[in-house]
PDB file of N, CA and C in Angstrom:
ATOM      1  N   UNK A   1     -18.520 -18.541 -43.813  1.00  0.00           N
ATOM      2  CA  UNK A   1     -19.089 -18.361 -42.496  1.00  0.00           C
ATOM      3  C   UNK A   1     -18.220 -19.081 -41.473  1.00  0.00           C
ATOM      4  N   UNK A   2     -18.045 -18.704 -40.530  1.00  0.00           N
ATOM      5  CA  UNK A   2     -17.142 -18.862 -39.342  1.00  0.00           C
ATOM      6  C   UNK A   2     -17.623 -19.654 -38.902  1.00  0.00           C
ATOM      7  N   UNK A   3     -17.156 -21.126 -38.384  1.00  0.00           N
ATOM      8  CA  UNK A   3     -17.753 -22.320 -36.969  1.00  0.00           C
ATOM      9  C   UNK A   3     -18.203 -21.366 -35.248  1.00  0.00           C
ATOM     10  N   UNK A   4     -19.509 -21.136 -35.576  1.00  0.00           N
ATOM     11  CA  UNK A   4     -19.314 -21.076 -33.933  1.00  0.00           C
ATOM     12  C   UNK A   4     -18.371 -21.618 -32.329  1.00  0.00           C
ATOM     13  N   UNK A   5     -17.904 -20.508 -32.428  1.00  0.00           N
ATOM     14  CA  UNK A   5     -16.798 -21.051 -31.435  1.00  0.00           C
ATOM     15  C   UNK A   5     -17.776 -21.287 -29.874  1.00  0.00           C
ATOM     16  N   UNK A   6     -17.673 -22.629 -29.091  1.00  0.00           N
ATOM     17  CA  UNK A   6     -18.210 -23.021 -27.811  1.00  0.00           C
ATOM     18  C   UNK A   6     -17.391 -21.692 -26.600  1.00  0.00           C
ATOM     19  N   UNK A   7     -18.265 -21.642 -25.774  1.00  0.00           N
ATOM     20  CA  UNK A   7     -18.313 -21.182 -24.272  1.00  0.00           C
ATOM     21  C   UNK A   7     -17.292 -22.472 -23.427  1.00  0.00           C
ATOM     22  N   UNK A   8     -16.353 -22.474 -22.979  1.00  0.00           N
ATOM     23  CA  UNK A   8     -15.952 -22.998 -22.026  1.00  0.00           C
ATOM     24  C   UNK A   8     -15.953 -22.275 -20.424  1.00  0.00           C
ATOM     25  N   UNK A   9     -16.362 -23.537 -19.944  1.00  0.00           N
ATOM     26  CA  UNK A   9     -16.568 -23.416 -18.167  1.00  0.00           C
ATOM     27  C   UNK A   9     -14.933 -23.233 -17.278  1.00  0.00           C
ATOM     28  N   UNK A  10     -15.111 -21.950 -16.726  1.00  0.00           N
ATOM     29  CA  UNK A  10     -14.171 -21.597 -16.023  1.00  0.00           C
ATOM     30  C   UNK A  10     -14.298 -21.001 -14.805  1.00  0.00           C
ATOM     31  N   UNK A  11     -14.239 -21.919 -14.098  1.00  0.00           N
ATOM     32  CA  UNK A  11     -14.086 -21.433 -12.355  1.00  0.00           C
ATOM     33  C   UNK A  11     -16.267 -21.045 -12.511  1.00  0.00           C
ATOM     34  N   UNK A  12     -16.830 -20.219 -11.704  1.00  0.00           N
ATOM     35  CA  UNK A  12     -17.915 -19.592 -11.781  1.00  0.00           C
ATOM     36  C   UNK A  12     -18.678 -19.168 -12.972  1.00  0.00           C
ATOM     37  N   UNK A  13     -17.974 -18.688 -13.891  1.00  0.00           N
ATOM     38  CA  UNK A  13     -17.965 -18.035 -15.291  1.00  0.00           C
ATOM     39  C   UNK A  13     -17.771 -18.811 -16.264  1.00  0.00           C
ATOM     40  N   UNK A  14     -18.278 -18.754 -17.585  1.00  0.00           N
ATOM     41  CA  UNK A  14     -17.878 -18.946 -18.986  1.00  0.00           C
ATOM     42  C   UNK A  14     -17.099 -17.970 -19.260  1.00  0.00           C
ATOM     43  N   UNK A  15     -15.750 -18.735 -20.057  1.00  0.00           N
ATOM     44  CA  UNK A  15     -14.892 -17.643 -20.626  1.00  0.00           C
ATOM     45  C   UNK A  15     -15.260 -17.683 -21.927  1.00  0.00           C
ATOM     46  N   UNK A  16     -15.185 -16.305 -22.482  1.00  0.00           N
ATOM     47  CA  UNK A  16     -15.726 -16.935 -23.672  1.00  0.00           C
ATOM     48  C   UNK A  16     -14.209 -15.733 -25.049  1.00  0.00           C
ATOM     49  N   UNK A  17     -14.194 -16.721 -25.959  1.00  0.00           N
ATOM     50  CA  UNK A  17     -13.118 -16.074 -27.221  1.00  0.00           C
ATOM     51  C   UNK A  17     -12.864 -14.513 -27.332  1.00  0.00           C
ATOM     52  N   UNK A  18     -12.339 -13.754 -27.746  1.00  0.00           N
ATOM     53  CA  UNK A  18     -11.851 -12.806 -27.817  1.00  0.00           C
ATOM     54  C   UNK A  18     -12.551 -12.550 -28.973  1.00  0.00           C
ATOM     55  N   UNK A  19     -13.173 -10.995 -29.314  1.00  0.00           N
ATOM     56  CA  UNK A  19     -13.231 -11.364 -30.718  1.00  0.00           C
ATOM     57  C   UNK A  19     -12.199 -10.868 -32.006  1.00  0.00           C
ATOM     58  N   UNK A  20     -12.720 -11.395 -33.353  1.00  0.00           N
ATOM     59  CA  UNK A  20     -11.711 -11.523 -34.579  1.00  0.00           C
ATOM     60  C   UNK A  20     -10.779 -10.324 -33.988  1.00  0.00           C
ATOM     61  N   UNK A  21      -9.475 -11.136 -34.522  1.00  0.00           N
ATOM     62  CA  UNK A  21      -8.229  -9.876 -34.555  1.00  0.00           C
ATOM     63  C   UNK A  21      -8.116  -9.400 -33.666  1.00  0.00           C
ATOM     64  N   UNK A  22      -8.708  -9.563 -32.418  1.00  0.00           N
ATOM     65  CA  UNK A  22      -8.336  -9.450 -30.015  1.00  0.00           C
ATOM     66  C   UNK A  22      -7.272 -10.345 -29.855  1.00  0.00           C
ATOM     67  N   UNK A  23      -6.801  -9.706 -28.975  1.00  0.00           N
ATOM     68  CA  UNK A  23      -5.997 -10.616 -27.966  1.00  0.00           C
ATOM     69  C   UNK A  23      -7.168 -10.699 -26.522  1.00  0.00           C
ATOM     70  N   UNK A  24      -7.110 -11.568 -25.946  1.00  0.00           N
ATOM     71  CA  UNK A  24      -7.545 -11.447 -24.873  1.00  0.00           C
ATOM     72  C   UNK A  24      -6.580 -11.654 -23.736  1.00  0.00           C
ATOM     73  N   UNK A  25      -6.671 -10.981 -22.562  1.00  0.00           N
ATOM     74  CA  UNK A  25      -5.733 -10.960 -21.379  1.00  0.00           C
ATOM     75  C   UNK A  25      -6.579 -11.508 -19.749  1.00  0.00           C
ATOM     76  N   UNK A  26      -6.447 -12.565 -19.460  1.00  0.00           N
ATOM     77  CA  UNK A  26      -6.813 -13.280 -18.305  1.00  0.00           C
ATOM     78  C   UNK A  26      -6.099 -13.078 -17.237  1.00  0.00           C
ATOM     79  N   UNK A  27      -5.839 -12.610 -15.912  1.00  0.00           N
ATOM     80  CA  UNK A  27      -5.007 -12.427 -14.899  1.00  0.00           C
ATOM     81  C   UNK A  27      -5.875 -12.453 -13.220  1.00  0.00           C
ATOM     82  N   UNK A  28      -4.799 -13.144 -12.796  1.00  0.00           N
ATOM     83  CA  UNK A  28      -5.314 -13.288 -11.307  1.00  0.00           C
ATOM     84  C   UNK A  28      -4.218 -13.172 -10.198  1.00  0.00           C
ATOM     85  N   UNK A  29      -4.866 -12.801  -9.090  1.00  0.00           N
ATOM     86  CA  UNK A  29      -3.913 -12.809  -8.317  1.00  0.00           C
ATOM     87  C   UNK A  29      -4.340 -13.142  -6.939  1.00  0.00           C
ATOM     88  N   UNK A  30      -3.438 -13.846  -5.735  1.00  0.00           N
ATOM     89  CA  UNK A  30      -3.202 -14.420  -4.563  1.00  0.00           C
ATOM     90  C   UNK A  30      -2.708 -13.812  -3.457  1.00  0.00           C
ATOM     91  N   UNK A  31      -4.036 -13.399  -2.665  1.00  0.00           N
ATOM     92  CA  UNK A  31      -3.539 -12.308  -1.660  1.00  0.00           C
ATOM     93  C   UNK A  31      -2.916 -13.876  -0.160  1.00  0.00           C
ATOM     94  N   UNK A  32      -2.135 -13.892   0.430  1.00  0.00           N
ATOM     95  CA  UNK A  32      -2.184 -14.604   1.885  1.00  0.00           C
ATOM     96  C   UNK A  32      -2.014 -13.759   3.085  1.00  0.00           C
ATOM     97  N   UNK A  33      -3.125 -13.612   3.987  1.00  0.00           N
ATOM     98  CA  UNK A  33      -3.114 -12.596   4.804  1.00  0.00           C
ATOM     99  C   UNK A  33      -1.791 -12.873   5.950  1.00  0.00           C
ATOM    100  N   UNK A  34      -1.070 -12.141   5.992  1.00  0.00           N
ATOM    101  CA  UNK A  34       0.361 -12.279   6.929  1.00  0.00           C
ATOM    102  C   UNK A  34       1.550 -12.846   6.066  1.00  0.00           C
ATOM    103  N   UNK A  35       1.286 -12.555   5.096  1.00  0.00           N
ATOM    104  CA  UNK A  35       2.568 -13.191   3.672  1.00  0.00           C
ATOM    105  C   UNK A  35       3.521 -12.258   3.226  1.00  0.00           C
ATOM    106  N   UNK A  36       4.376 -12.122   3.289  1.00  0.00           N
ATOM    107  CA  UNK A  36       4.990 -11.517   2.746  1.00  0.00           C
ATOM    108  C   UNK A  36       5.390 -11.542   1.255  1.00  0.00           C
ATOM    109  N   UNK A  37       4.441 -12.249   0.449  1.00  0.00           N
ATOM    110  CA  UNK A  37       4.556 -11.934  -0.773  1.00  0.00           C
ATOM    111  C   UNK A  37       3.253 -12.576  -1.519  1.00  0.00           C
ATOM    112  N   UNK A  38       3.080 -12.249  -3.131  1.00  0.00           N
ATOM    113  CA  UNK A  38       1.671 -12.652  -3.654  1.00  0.00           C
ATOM    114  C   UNK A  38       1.898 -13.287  -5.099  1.00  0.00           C
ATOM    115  N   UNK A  39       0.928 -14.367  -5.313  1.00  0.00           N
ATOM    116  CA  UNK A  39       0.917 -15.243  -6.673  1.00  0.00           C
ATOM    117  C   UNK A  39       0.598 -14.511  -6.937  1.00  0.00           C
ATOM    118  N   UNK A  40       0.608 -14.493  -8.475  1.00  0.00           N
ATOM    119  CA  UNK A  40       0.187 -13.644  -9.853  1.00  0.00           C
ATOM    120  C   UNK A  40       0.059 -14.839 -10.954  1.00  0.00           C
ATOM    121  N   UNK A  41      -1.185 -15.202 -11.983  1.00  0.00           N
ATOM    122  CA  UNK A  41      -1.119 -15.899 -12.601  1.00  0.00           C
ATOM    123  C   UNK A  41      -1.839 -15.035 -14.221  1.00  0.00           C
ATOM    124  N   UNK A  42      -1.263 -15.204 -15.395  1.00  0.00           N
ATOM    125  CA  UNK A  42      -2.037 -14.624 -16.786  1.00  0.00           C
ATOM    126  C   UNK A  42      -1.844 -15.365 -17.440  1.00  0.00           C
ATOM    127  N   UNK A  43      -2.668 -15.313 -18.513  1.00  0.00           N
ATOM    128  CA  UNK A  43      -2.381 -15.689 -19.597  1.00  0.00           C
ATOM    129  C   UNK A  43      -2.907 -14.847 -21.248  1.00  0.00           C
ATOM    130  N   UNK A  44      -2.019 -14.771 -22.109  1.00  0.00           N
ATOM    131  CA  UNK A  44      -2.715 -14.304 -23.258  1.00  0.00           C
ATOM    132  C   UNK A  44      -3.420 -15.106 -24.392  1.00  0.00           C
ATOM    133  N   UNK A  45      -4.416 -14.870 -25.051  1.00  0.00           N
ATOM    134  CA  UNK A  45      -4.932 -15.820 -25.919  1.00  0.00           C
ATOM    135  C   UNK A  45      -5.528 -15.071 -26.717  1.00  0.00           C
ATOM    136  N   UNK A  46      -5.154 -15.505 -28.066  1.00  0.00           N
ATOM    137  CA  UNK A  46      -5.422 -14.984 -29.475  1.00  0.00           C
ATOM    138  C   UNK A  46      -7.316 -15.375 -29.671  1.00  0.00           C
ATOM    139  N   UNK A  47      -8.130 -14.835 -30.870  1.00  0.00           N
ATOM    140  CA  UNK A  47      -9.383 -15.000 -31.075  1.00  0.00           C
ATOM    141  C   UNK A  47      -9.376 -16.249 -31.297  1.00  0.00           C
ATOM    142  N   UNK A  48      -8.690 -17.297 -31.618  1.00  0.00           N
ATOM    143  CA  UNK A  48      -8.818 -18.965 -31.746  1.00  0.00           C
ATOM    144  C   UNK A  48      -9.135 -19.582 -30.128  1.00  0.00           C
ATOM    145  N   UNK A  49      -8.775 -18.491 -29.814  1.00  0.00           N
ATOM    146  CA  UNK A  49      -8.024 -19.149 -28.427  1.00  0.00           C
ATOM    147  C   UNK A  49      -6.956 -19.996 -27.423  1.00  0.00           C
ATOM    148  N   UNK A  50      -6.102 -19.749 -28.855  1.00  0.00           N
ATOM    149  CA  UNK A  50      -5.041 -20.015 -28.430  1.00  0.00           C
ATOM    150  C   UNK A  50      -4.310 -19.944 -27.666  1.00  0.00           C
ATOM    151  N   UNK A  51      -3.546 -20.517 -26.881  1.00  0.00           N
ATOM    152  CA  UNK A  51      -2.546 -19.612 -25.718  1.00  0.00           C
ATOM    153  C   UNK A  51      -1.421 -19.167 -26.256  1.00  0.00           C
ATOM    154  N   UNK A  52      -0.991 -17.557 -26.509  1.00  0.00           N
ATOM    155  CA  UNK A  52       0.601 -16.599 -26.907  1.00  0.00           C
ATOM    156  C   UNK A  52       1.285 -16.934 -25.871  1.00  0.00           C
ATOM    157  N   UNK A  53       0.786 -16.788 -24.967  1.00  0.00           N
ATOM    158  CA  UNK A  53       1.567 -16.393 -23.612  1.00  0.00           C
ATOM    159  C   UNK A  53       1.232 -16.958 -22.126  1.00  0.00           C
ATOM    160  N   UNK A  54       2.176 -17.312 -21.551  1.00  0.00           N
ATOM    161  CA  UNK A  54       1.223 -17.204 -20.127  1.00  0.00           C
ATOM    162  C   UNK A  54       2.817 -17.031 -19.187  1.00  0.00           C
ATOM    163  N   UNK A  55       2.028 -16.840 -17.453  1.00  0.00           N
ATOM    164  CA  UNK A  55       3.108 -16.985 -16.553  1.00  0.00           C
ATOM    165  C   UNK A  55       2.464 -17.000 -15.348  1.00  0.00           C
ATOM    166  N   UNK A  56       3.385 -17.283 -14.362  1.00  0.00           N
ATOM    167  CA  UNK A  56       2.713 -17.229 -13.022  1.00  0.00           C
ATOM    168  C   UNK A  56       4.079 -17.382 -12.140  1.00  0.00           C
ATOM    169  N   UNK A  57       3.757 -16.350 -11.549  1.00  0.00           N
ATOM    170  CA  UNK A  57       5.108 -16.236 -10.313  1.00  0.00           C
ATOM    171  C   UNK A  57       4.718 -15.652  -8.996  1.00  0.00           C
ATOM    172  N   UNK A  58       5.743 -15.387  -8.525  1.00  0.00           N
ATOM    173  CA  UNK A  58       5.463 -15.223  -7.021  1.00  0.00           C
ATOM    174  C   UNK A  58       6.446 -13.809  -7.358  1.00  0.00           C
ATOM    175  N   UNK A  59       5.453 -12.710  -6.439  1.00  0.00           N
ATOM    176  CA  UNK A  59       6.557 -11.299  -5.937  1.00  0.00           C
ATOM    177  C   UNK A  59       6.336 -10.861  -4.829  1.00  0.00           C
ATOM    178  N   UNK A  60       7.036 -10.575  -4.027  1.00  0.00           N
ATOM    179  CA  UNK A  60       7.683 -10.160  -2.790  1.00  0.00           C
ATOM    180  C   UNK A  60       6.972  -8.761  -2.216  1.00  0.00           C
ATOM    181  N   UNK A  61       6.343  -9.064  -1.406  1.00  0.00           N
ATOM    182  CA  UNK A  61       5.706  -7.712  -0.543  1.00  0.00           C
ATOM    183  C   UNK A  61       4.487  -7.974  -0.193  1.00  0.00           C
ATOM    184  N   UNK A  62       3.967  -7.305   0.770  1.00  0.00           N
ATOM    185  CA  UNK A  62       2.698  -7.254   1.400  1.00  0.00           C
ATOM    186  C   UNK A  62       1.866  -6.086   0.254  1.00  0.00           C
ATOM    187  N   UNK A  63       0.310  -6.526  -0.072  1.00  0.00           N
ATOM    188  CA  UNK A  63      -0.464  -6.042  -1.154  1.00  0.00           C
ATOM    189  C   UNK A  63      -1.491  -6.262  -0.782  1.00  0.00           C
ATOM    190  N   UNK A  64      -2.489  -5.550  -1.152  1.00  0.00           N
ATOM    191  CA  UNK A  64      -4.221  -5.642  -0.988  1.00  0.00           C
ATOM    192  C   UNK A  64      -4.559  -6.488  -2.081  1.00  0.00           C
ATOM    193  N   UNK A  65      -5.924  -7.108  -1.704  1.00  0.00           N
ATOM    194  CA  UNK A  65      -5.894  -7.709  -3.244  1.00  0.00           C
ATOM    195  C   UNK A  65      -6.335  -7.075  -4.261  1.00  0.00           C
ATOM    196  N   UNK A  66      -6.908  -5.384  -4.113  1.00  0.00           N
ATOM    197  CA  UNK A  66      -6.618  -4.496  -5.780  1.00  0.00           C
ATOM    198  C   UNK A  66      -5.853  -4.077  -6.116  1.00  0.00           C
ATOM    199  N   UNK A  67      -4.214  -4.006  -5.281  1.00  0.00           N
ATOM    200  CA  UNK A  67      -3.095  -4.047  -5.987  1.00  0.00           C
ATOM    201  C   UNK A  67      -2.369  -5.254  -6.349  1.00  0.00           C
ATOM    202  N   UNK A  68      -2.744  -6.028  -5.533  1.00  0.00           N
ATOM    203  CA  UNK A  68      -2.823  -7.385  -6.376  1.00  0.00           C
ATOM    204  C   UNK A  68      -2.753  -8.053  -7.822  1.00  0.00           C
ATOM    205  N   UNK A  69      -3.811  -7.396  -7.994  1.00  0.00           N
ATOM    206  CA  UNK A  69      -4.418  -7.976  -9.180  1.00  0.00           C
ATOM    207  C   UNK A  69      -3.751  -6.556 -10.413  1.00  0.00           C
ATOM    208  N   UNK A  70      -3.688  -5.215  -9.989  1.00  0.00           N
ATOM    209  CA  UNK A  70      -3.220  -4.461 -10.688  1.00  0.00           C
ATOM    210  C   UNK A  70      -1.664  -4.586 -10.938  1.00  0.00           C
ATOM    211  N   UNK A  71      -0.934  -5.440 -10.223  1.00  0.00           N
ATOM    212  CA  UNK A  71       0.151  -5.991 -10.361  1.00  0.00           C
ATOM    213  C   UNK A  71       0.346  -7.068 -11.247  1.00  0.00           C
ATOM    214  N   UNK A  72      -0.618  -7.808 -11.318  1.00  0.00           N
ATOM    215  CA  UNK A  72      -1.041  -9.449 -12.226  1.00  0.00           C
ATOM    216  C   UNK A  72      -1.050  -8.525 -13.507  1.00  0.00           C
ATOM    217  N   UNK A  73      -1.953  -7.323 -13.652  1.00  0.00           N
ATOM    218  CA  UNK A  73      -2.330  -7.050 -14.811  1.00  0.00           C
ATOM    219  C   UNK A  73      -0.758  -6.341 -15.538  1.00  0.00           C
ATOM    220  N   UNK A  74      -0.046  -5.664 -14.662  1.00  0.00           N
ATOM    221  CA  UNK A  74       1.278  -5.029 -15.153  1.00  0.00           C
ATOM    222  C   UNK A  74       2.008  -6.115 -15.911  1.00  0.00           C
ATOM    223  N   UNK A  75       2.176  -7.090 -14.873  1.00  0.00           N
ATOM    224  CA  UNK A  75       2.692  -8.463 -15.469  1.00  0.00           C
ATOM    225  C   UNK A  75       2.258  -8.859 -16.681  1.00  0.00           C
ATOM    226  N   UNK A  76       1.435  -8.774 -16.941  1.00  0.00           N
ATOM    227  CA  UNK A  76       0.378  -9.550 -18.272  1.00  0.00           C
ATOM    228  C   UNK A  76       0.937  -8.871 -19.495  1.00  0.00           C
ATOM    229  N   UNK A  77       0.749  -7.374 -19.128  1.00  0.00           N
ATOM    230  CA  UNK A  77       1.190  -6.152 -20.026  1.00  0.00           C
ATOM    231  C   UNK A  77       2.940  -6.202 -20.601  1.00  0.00           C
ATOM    232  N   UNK A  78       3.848  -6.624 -19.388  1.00  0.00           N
ATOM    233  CA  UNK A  78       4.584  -7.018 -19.732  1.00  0.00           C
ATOM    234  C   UNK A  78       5.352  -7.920 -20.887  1.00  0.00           C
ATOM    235  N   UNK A  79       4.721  -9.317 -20.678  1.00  0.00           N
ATOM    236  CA  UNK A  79       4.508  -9.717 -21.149  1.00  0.00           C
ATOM    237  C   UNK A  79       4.404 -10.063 -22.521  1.00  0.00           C
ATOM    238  N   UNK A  80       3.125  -9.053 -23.093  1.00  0.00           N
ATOM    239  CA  UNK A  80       2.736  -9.056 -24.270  1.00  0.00           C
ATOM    240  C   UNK A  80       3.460  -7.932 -24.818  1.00  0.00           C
ATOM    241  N   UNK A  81       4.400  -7.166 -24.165  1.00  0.00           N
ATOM    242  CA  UNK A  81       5.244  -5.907 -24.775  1.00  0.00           C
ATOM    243  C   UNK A  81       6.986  -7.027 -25.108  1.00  0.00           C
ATOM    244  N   UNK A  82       7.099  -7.990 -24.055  1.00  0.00           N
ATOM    245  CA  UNK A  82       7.696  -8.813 -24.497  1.00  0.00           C
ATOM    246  C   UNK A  82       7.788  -9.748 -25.585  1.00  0.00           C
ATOM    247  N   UNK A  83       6.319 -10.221 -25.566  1.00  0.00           N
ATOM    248  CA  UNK A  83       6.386 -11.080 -27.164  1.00  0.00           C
ATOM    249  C   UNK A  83       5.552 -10.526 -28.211  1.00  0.00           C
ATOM    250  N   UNK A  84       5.958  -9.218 -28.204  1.00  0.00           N
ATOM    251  CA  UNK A  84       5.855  -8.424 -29.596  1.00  0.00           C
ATOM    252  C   UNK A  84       4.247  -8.621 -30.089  1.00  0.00           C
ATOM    253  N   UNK A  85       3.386  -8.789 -29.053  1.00  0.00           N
ATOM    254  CA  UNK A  85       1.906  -8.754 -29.391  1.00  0.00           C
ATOM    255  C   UNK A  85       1.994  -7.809 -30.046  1.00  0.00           C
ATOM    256  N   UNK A  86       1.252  -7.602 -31.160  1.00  0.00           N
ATOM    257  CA  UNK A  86       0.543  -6.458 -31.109  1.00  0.00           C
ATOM    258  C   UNK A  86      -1.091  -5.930 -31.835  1.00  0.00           C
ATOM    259  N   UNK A  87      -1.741  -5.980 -31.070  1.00  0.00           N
ATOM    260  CA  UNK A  87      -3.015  -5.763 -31.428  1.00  0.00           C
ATOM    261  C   UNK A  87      -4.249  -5.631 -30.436  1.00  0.00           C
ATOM    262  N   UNK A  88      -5.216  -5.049 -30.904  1.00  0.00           N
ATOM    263  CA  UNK A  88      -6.356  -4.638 -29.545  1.00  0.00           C
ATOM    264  C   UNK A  88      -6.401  -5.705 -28.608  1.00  0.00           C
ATOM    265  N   UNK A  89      -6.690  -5.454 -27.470  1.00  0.00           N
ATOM    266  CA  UNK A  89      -6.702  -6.501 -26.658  1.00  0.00           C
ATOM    267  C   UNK A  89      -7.408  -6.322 -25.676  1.00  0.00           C
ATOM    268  N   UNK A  90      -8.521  -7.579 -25.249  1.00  0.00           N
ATOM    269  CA  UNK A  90      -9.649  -7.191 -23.939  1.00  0.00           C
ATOM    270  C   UNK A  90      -9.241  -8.053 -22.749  1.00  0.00           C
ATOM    271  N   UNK A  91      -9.977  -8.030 -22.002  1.00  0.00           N
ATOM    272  CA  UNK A  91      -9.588  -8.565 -21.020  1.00  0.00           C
ATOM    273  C   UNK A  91     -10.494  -8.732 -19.774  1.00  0.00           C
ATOM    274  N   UNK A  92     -10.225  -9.898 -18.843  1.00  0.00           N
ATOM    275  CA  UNK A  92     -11.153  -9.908 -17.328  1.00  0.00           C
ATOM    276  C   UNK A  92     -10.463 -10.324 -16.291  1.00  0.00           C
TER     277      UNK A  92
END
């Protein structure tokens, strides 16, 4: 039988584990109104909850914040096509 894995407190929300054999994919992004460019922050984490992956950068251009964030998520995707993830994967 498996240890119940805890709920950790994040920002508003509990994040909570991925389940067995998930990746999970976390991503956010930073609109500044009159900016000419936007943060992007992810990270990937295995069902332990481990962290695979993470990044956070800055890219260049004016964006809404639902392309924003659909940009964070490209990034993320990236990413995990970069370090040879491979397996179902959820995400918020």
């Amino acid at each position: 039988m498996a240890p119940e894995q805890p709920l950790q407190s994040v920002g508003s929300g509990l994040w909570q584990f991925p389940l067995t054999g998930f990746f999970k994919l976390n991503v956010d992004a930073a609109v500044i109104p009159g900016s000419n460019h936007i943060g992007v922050r992810a990270a990937i984490r295995n069902d332990n909850g481990l962290v695979c992956g993470a990044l956070a950068k800055s890219i260049d251009g004016r964006f809404s914040p639902f392309l924003a964030e659909c940009i964070a998520l490209r990034e993320v995707l990236k990413l995990a096509k970069e370090l040879e993830i491979d397996g179902p994967c959820s995400g918020n």
